[in-house]
PDB file of N, CA and C in Angstrom:
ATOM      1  N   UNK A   1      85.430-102.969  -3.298  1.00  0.00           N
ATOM      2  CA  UNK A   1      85.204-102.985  -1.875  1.00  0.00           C
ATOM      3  C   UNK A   1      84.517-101.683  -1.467  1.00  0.00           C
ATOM      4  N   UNK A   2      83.715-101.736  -0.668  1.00  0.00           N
ATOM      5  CA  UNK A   2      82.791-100.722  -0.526  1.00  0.00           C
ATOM      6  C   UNK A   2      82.843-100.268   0.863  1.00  0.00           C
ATOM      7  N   UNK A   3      83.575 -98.661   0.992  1.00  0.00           N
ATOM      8  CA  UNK A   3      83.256 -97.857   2.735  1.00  0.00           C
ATOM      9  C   UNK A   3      82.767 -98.069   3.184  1.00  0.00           C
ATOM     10  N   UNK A   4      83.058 -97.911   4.331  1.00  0.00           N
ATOM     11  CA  UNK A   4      81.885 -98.059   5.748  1.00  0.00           C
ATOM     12  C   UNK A   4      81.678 -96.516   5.661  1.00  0.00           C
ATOM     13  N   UNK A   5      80.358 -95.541   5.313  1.00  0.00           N
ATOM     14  CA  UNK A   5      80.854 -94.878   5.998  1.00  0.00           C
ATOM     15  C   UNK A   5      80.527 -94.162   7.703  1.00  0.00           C
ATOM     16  N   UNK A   6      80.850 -93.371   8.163  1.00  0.00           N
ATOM     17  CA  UNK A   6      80.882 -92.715   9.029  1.00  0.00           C
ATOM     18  C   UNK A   6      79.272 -92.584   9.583  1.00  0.00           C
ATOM     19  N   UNK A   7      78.449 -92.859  10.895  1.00  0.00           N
ATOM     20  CA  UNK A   7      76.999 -92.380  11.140  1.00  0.00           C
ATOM     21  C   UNK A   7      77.445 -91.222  11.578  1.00  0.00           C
ATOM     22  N   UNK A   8      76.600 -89.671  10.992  1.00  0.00           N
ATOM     23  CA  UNK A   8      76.361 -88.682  11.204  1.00  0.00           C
ATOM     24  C   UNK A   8      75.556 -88.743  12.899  1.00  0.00           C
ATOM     25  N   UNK A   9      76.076 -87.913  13.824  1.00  0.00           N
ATOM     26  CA  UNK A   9      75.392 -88.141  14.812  1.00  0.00           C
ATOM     27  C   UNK A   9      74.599 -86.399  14.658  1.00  0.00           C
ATOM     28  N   UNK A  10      72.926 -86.264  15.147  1.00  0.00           N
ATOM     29  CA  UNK A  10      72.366 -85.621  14.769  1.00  0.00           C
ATOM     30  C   UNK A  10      72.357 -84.096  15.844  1.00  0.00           C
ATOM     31  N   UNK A  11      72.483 -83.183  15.437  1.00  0.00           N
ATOM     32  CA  UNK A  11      72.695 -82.055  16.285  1.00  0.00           C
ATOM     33  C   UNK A  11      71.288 -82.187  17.314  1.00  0.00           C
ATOM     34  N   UNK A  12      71.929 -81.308  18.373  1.00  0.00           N
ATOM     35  CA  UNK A  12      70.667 -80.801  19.470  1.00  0.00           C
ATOM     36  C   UNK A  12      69.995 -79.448  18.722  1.00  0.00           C
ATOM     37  N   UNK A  13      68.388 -79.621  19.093  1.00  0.00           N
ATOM     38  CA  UNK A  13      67.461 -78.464  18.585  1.00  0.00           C
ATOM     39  C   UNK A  13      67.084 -77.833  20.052  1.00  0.00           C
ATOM     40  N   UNK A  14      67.355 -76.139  19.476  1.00  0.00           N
ATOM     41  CA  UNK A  14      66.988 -75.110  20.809  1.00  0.00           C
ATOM     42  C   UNK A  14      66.194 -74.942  20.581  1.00  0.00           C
ATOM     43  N   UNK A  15      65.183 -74.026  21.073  1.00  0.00           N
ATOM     44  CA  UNK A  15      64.367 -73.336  20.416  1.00  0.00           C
ATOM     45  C   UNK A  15      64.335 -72.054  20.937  1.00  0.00           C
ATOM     46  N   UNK A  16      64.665 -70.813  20.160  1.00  0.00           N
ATOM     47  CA  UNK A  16      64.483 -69.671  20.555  1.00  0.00           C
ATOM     48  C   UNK A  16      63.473 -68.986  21.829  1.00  0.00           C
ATOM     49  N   UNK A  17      62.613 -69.801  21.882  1.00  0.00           N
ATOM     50  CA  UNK A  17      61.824 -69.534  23.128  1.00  0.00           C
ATOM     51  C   UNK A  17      62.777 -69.460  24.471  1.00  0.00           C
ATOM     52  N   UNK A  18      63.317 -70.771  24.293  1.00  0.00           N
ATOM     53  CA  UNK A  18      64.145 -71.243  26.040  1.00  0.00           C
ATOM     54  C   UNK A  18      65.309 -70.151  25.959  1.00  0.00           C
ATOM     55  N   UNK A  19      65.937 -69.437  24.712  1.00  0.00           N
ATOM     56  CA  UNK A  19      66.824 -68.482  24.834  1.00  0.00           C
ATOM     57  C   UNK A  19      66.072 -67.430  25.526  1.00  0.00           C
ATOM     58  N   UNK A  20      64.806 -67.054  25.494  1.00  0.00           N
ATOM     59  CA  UNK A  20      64.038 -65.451  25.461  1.00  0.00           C
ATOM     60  C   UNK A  20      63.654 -65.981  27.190  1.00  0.00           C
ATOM     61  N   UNK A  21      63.921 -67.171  27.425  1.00  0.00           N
ATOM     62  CA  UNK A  21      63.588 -67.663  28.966  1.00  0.00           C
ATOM     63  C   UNK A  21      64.013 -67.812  30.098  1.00  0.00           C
ATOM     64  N   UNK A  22      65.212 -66.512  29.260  1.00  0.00           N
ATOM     65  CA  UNK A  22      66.928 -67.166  30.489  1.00  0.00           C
ATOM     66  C   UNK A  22      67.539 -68.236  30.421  1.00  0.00           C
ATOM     67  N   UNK A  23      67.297 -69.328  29.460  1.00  0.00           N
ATOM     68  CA  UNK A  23      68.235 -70.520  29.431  1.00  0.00           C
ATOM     69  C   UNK A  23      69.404 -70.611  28.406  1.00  0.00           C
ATOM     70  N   UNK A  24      69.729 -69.375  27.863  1.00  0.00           N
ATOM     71  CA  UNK A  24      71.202 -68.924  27.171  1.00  0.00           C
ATOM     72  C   UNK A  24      71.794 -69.224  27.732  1.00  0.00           C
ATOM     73  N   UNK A  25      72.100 -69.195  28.551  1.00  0.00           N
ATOM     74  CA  UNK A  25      73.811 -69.342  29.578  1.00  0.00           C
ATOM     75  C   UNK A  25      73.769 -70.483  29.662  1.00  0.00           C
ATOM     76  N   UNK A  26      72.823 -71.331  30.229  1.00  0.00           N
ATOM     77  CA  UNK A  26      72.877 -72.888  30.657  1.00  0.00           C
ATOM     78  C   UNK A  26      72.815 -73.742  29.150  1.00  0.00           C
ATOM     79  N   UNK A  27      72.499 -72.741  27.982  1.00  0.00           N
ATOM     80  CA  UNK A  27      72.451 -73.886  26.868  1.00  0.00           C
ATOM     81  C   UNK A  27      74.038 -73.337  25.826  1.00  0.00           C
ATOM     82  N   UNK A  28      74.177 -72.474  26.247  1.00  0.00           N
ATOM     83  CA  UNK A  28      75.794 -72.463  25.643  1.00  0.00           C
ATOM     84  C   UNK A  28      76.578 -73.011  26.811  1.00  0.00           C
ATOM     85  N   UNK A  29      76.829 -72.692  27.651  1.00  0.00           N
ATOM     86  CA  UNK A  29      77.791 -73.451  28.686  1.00  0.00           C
ATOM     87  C   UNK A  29      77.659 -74.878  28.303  1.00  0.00           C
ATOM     88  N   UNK A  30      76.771 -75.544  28.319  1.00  0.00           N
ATOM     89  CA  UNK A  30      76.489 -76.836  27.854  1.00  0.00           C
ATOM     90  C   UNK A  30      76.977 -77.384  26.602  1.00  0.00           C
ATOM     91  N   UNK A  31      77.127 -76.285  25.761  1.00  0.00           N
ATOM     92  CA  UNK A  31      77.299 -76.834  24.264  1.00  0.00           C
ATOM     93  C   UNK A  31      79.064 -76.791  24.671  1.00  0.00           C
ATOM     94  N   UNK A  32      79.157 -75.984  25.010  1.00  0.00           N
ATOM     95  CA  UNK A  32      80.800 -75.203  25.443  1.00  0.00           C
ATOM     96  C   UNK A  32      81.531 -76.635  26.225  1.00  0.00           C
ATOM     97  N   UNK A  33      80.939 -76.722  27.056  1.00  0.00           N
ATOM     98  CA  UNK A  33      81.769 -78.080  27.878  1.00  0.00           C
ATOM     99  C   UNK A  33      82.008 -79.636  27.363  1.00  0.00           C
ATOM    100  N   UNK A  34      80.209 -80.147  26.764  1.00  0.00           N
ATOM    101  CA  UNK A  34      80.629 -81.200  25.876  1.00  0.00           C
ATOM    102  C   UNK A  34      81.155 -81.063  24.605  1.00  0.00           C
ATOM    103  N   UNK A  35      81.203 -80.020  24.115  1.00  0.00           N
ATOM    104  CA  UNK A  35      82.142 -79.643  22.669  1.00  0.00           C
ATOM    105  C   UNK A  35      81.250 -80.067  21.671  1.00  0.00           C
ATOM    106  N   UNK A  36      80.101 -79.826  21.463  1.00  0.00           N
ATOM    107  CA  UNK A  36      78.918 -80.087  21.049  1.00  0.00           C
ATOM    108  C   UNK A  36      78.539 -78.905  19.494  1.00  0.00           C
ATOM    109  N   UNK A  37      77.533 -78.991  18.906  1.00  0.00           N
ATOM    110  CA  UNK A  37      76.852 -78.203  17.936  1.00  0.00           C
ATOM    111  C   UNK A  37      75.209 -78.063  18.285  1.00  0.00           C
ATOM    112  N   UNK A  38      74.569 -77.195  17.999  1.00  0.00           N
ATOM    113  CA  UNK A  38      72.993 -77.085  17.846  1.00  0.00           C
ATOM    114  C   UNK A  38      72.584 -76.381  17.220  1.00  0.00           C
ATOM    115  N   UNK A  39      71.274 -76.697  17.071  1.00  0.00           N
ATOM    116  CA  UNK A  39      70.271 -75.720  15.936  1.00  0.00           C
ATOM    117  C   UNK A  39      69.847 -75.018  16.931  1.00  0.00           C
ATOM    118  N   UNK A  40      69.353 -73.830  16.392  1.00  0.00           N
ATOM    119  CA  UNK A  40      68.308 -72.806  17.393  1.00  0.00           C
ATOM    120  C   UNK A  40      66.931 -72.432  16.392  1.00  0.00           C
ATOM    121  N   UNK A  41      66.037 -73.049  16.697  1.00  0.00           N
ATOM    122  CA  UNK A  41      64.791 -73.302  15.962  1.00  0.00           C
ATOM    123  C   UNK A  41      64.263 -72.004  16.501  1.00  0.00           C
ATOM    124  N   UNK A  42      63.428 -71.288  15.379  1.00  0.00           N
ATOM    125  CA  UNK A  42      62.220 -70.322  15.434  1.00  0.00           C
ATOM    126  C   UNK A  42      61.292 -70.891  14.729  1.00  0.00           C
ATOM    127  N   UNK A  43      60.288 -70.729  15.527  1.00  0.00           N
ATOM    128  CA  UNK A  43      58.761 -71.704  14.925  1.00  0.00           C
ATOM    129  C   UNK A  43      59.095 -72.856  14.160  1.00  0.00           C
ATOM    130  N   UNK A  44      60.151 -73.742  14.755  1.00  0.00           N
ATOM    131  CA  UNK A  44      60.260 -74.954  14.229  1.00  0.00           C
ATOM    132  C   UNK A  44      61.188 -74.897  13.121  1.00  0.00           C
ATOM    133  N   UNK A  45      61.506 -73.741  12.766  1.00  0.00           N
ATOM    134  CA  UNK A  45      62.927 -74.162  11.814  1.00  0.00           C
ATOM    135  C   UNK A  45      64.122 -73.058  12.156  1.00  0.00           C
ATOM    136  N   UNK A  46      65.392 -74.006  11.782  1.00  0.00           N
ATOM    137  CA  UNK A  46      66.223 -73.449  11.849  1.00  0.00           C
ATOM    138  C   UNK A  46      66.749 -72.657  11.368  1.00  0.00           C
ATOM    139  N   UNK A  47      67.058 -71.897  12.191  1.00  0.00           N
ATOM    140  CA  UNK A  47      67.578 -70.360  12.551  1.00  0.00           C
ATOM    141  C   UNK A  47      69.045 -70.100  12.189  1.00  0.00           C
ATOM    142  N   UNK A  48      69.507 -70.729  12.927  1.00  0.00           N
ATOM    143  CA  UNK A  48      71.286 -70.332  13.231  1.00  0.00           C
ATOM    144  C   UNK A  48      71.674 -71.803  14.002  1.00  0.00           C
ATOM    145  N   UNK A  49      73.426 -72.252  13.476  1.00  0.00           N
ATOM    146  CA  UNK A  49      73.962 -73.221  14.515  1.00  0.00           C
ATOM    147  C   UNK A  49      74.986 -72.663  15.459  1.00  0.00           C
ATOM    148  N   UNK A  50      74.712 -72.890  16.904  1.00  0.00           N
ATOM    149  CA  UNK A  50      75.751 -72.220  17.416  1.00  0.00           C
ATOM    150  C   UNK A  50      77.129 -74.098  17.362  1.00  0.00           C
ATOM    151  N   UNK A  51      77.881 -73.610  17.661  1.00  0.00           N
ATOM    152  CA  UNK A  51      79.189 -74.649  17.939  1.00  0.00           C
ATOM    153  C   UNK A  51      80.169 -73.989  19.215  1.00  0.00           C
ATOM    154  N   UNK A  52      80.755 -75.021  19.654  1.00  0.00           N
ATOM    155  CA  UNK A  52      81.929 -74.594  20.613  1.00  0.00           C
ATOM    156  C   UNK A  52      82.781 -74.202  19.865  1.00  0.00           C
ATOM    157  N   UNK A  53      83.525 -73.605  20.944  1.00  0.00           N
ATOM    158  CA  UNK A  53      84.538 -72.619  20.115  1.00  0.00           C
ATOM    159  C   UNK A  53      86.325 -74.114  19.681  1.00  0.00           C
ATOM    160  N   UNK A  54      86.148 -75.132  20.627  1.00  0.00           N
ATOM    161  CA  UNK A  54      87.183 -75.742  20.625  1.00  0.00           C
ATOM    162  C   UNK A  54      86.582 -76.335  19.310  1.00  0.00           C
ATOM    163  N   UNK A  55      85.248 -77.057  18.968  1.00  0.00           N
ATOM    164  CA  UNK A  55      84.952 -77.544  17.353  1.00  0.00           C
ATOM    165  C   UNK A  55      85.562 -76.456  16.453  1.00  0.00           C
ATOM    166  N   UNK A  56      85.440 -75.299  16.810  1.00  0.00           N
ATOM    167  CA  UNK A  56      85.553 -74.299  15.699  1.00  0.00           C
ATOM    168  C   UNK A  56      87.075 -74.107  15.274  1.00  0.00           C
ATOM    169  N   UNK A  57      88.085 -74.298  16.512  1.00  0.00           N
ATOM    170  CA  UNK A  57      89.388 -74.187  16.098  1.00  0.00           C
ATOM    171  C   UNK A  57      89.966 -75.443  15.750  1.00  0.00           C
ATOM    172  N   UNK A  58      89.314 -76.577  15.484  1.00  0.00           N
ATOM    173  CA  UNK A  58      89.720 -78.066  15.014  1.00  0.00           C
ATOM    174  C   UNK A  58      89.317 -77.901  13.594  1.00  0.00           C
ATOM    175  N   UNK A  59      88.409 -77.084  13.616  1.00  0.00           N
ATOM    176  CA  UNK A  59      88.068 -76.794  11.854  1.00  0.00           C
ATOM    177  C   UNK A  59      88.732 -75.797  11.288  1.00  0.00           C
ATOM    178  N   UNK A  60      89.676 -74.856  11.714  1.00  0.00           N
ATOM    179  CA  UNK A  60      90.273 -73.984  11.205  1.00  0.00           C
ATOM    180  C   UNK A  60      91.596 -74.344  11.037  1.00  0.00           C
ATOM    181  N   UNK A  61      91.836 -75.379  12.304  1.00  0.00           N
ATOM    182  CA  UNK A  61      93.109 -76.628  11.439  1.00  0.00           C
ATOM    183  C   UNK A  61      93.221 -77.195  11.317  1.00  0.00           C
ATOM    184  N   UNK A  62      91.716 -77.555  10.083  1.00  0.00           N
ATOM    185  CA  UNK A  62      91.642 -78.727   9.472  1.00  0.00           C
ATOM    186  C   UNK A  62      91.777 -77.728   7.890  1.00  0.00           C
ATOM    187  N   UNK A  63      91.968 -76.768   8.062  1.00  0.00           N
ATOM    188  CA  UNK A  63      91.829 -75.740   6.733  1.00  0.00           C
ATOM    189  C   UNK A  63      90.658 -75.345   6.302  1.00  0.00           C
ATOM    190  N   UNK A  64      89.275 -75.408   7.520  1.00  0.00           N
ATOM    191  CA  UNK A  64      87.758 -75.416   7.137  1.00  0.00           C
ATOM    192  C   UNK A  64      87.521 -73.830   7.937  1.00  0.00           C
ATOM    193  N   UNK A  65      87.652 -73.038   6.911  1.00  0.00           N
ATOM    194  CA  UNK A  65      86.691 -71.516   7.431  1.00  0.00           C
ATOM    195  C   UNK A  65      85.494 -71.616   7.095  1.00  0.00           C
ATOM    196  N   UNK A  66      84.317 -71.703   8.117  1.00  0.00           N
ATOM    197  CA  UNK A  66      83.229 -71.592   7.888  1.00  0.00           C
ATOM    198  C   UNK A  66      82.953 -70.541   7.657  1.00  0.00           C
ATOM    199  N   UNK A  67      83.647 -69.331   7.767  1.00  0.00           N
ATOM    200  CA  UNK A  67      82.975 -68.062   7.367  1.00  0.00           C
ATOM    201  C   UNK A  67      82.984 -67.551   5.890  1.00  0.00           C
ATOM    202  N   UNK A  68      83.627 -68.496   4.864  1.00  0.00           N
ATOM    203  CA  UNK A  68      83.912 -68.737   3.515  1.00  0.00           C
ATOM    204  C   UNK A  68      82.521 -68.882   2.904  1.00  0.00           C
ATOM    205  N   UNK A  69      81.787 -69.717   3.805  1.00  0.00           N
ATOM    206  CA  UNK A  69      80.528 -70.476   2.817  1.00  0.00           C
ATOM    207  C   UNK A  69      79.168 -69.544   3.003  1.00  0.00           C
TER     208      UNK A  69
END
Protein backbone atom coordinates (compact mmCIF):
# COMPACT_ATOMS: atom_id res chain seq x y z
CA UNK A 1 0.00 0.00 0.00
CA UNK A 2 1.45 3.11 -1.00
CA UNK A 3 1.44 6.93 1.12
CA UNK A 4 -0.23 9.66 0.25
CA UNK A 5 2.24 11.88 0.72
CA UNK A 6 1.96 15.32 2.10
CA UNK A 7 1.88 18.57 -0.91
CA UNK A 8 4.75 20.77 0.10
CA UNK A 9 3.15 24.19 -0.01
CA UNK A 10 5.82 26.59 -1.64
CA UNK A 11 7.44 29.48 0.39
CA UNK A 12 6.91 33.33 -0.42
CA UNK A 13 10.01 35.05 -2.42
CA UNK A 14 11.24 38.68 -1.09
CA UNK A 15 13.46 40.27 -2.73
CA UNK A 16 16.07 42.23 -1.05
CA UNK A 17 15.24 45.27 -2.99
CA UNK A 18 11.58 45.77 -1.22
CA UNK A 19 13.71 45.27 2.17
CA UNK A 20 16.27 48.36 1.07
CA UNK A 21 12.57 50.08 0.24
CA UNK A 22 11.15 50.27 3.65
CA UNK A 23 8.98 47.23 3.24
CA UNK A 24 10.82 45.21 6.24
CA UNK A 25 8.36 45.88 8.74
CA UNK A 26 5.29 45.22 6.55
CA UNK A 27 7.01 41.95 5.20
CA UNK A 28 7.98 40.49 8.61
CA UNK A 29 4.86 41.58 10.42
CA UNK A 30 3.19 39.68 7.69
CA UNK A 31 5.21 36.61 7.89
CA UNK A 32 4.81 37.06 11.88
CA UNK A 33 0.92 37.09 11.88
CA UNK A 34 0.13 34.35 9.24
CA UNK A 35 2.89 32.12 10.79
CA UNK A 36 4.38 31.85 7.48
CA UNK A 37 8.23 31.19 5.98
CA UNK A 38 10.09 33.14 3.00
CA UNK A 39 12.98 33.38 0.87
CA UNK A 40 14.73 36.74 0.57
CA UNK A 41 16.14 36.69 -2.99
CA UNK A 42 19.33 38.79 -4.10
CA UNK A 43 19.49 38.97 -7.85
CA UNK A 44 17.13 36.19 -7.99
CA UNK A 45 18.54 33.75 -5.63
CA UNK A 46 18.22 32.92 -2.38
CA UNK A 47 19.74 34.55 0.25
CA UNK A 48 18.40 33.71 3.67
CA UNK A 49 14.78 32.20 5.02
CA UNK A 50 13.28 34.29 7.47
CA UNK A 51 10.28 32.16 9.58
CA UNK A 52 7.97 33.23 12.44
CA UNK A 53 9.09 32.89 15.54
CA UNK A 54 5.78 30.69 16.65
CA UNK A 55 7.04 28.06 13.41
CA UNK A 56 10.32 28.24 15.09
CA UNK A 57 9.19 27.18 18.62
CA UNK A 58 6.90 24.22 17.11
CA UNK A 59 10.22 23.05 15.71
CA UNK A 60 12.15 23.18 18.78
CA UNK A 61 9.33 20.94 20.22
CA UNK A 62 9.36 18.89 17.73
CA UNK A 63 13.23 18.25 18.77
CA UNK A 64 14.25 20.24 15.33
CA UNK A 65 17.23 22.88 16.08
CA UNK A 66 17.76 24.49 13.02
CA UNK A 67 20.77 26.00 14.22
CA UNK A 68 22.42 22.34 14.21
CA UNK A 69 22.42 22.16 10.34
Amino acid sequence: MSEKKESITPMEHYNMSDFLRGQASKIITSISEKDKTGFVLKHGKPLVVIISNERYERLLKEGIDINEY
